[in-house]
PDB file of N, CA and C in Angstrom:
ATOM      1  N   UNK A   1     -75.413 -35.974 238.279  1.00  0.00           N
ATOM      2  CA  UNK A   1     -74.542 -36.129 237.113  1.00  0.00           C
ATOM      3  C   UNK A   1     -74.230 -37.607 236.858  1.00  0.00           C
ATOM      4  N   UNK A   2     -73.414 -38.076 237.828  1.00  0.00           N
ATOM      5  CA  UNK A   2     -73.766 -39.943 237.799  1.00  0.00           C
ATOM      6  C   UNK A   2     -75.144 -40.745 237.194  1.00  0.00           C
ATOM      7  N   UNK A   3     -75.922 -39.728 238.116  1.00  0.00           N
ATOM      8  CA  UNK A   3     -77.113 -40.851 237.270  1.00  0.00           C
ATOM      9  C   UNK A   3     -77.238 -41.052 235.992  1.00  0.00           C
ATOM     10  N   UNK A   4     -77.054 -39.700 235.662  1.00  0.00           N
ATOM     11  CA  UNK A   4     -77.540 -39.476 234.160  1.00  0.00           C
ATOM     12  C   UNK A   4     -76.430 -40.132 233.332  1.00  0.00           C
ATOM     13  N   UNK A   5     -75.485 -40.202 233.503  1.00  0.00           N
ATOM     14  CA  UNK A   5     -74.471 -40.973 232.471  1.00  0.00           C
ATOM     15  C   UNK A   5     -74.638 -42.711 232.954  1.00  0.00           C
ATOM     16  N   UNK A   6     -75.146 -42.952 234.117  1.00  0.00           N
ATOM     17  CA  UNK A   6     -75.654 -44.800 234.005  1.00  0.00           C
ATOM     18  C   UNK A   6     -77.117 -44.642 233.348  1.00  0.00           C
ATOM     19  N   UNK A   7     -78.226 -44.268 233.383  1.00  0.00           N
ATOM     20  CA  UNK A   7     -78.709 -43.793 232.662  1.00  0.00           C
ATOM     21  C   UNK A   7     -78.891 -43.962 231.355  1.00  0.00           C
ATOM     22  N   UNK A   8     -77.946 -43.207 230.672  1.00  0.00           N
ATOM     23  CA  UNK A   8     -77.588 -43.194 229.523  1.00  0.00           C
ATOM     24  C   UNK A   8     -76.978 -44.493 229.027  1.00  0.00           C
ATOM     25  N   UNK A   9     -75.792 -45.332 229.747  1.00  0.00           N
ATOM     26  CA  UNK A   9     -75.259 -47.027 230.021  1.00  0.00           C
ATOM     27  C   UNK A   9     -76.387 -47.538 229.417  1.00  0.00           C
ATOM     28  N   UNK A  10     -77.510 -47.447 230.613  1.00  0.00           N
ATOM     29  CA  UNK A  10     -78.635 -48.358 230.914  1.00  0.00           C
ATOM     30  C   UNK A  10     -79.354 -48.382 229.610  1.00  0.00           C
ATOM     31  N   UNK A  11     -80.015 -47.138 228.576  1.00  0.00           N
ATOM     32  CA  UNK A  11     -80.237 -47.262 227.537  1.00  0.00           C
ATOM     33  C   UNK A  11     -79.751 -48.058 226.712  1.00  0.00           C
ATOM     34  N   UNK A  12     -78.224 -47.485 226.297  1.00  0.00           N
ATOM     35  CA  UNK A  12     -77.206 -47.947 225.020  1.00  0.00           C
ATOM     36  C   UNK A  12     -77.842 -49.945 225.817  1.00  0.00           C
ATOM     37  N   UNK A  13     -77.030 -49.966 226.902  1.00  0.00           N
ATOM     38  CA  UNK A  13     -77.669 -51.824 227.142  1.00  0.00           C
ATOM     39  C   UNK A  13     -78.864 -52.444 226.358  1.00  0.00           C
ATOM     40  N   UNK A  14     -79.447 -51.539 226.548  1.00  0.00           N
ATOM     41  CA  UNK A  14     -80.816 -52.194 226.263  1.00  0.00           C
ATOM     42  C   UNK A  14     -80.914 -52.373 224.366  1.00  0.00           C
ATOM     43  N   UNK A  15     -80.662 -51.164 224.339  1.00  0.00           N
ATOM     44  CA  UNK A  15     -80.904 -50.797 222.454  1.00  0.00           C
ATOM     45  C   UNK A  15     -80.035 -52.452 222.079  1.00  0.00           C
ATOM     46  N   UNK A  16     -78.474 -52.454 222.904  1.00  0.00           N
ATOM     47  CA  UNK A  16     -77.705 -53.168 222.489  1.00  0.00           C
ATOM     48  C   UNK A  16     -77.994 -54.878 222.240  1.00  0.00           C
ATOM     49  N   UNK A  17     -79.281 -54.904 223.429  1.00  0.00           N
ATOM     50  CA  UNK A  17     -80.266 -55.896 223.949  1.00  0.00           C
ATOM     51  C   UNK A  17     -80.913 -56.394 223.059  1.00  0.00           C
ATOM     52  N   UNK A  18     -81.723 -55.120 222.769  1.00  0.00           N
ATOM     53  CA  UNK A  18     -82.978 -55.303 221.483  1.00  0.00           C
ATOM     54  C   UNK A  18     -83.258 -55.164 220.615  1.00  0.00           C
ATOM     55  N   UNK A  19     -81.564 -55.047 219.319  1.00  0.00           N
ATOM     56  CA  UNK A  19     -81.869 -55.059 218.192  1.00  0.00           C
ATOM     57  C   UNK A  19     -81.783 -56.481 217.607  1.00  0.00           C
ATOM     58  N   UNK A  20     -80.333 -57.076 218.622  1.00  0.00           N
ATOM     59  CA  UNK A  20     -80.104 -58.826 218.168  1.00  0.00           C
ATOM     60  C   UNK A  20     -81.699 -59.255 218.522  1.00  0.00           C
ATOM     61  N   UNK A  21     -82.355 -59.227 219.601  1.00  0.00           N
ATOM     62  CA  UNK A  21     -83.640 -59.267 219.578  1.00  0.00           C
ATOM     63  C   UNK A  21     -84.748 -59.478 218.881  1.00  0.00           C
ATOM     64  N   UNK A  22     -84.874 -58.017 217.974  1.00  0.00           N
ATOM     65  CA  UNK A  22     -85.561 -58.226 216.865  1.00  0.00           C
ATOM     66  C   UNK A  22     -84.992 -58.738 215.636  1.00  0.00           C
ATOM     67  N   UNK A  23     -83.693 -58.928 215.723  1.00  0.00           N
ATOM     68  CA  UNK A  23     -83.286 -59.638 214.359  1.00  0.00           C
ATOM     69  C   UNK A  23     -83.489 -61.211 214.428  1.00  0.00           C
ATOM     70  N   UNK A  24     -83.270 -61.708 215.387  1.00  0.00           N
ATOM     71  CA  UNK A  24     -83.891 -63.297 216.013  1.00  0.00           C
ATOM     72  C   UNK A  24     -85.242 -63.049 215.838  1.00  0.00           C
ATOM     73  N   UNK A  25     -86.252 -62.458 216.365  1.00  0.00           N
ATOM     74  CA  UNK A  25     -88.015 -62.853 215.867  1.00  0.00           C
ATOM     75  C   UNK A  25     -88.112 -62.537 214.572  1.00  0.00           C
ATOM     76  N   UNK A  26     -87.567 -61.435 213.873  1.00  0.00           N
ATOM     77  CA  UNK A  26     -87.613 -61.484 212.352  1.00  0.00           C
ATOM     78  C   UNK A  26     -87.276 -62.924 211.599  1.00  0.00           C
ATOM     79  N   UNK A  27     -85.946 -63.271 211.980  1.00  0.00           N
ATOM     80  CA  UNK A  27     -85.328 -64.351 211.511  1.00  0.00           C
ATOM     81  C   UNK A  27     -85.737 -66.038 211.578  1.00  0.00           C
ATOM     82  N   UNK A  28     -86.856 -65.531 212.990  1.00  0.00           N
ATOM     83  CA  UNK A  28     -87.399 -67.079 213.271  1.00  0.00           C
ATOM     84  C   UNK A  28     -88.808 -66.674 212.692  1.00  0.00           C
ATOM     85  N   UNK A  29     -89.575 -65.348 212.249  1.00  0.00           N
ATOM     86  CA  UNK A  29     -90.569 -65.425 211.441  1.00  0.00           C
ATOM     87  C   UNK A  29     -90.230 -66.151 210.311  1.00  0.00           C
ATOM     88  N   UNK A  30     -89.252 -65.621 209.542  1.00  0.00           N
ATOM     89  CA  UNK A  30     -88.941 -65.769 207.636  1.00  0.00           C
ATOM     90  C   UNK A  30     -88.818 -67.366 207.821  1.00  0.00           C
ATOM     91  N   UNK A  31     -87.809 -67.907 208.913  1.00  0.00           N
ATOM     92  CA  UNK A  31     -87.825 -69.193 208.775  1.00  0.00           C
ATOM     93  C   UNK A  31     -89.324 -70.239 208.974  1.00  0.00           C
ATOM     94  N   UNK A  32     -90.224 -69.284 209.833  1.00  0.00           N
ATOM     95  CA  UNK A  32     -91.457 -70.207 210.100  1.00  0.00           C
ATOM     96  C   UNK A  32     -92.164 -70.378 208.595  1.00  0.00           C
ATOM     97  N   UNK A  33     -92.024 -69.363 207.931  1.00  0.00           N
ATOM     98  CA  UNK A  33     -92.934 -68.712 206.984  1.00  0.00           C
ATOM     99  C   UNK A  33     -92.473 -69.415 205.429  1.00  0.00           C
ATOM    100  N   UNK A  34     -91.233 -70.089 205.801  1.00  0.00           N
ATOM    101  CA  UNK A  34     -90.467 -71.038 204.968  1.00  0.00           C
ATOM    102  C   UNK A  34     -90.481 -72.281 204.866  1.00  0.00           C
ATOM    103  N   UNK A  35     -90.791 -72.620 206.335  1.00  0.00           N
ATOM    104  CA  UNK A  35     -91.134 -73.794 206.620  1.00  0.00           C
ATOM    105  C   UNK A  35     -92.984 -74.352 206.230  1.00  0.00           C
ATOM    106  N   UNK A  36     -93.346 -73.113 206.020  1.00  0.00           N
ATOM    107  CA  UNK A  36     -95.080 -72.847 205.980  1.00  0.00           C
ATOM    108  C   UNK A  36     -95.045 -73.546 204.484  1.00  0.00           C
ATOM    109  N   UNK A  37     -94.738 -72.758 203.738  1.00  0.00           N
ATOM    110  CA  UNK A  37     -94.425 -73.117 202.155  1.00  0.00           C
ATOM    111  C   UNK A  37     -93.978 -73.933 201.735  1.00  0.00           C
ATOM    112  N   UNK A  38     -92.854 -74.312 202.555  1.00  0.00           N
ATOM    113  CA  UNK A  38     -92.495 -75.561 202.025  1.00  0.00           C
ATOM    114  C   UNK A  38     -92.968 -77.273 202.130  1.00  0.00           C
ATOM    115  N   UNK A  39     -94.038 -77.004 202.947  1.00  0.00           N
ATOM    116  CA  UNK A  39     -94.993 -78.164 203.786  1.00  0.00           C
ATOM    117  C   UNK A  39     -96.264 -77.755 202.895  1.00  0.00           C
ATOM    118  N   UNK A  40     -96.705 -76.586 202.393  1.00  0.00           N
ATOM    119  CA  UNK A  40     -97.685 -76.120 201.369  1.00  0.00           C
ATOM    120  C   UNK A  40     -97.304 -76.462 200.038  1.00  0.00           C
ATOM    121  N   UNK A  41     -95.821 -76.941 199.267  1.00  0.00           N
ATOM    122  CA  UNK A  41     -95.672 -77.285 198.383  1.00  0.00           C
ATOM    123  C   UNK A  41     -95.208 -78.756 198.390  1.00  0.00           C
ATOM    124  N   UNK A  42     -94.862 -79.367 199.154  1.00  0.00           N
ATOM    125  CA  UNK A  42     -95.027 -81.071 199.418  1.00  0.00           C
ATOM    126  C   UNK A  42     -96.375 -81.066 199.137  1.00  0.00           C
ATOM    127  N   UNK A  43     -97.088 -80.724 200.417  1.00  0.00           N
ATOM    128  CA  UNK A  43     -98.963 -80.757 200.170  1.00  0.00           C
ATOM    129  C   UNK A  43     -99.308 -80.573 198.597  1.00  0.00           C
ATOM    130  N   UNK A  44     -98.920 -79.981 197.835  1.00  0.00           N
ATOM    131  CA  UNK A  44     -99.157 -79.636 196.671  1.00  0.00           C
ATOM    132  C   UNK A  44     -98.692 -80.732 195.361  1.00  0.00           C
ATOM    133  N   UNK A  45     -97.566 -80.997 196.025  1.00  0.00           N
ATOM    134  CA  UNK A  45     -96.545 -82.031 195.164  1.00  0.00           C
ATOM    135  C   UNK A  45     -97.458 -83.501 195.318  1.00  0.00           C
ATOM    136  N   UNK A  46     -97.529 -83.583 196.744  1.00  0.00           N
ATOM    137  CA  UNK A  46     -98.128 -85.379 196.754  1.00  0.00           C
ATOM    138  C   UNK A  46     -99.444 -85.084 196.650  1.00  0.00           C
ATOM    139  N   UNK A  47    -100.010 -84.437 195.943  1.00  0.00           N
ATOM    140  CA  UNK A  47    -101.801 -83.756 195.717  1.00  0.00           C
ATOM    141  C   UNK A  47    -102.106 -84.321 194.347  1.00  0.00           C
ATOM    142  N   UNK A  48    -100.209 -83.919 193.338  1.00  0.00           N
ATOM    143  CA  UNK A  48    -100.488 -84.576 192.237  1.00  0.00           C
ATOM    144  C   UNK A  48    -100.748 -85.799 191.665  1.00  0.00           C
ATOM    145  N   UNK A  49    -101.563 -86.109 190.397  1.00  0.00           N
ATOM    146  CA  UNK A  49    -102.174 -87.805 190.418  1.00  0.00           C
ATOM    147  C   UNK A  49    -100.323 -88.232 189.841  1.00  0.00           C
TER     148      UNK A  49
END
């Protein structure tokens, strides 16, 4: 009976773990992907005569 309710702890931890988780690699994708574009539109800008 113990186990199963740390167990259960041990889950909720983790979920609690790995949603800030994926909201940080989401968040440092959009920012890479911002930073991509925006170095693609300088490139673009000083391209012009």
């Amino acid at each position: 009976m113990f186990e199963n309710k740390n167990q259960h702890l041990d889950d909720r931890e983790i979920m609690r773990f790995m949603i800030p988780l994926d909201a940080s690699v989401f968040i440092l994708g959009v920012v890479k992907n911002i930073d991509y574009n925006t170095k693609n539109v300088e490139k673009a800008l000083y391209s012009l005569p």
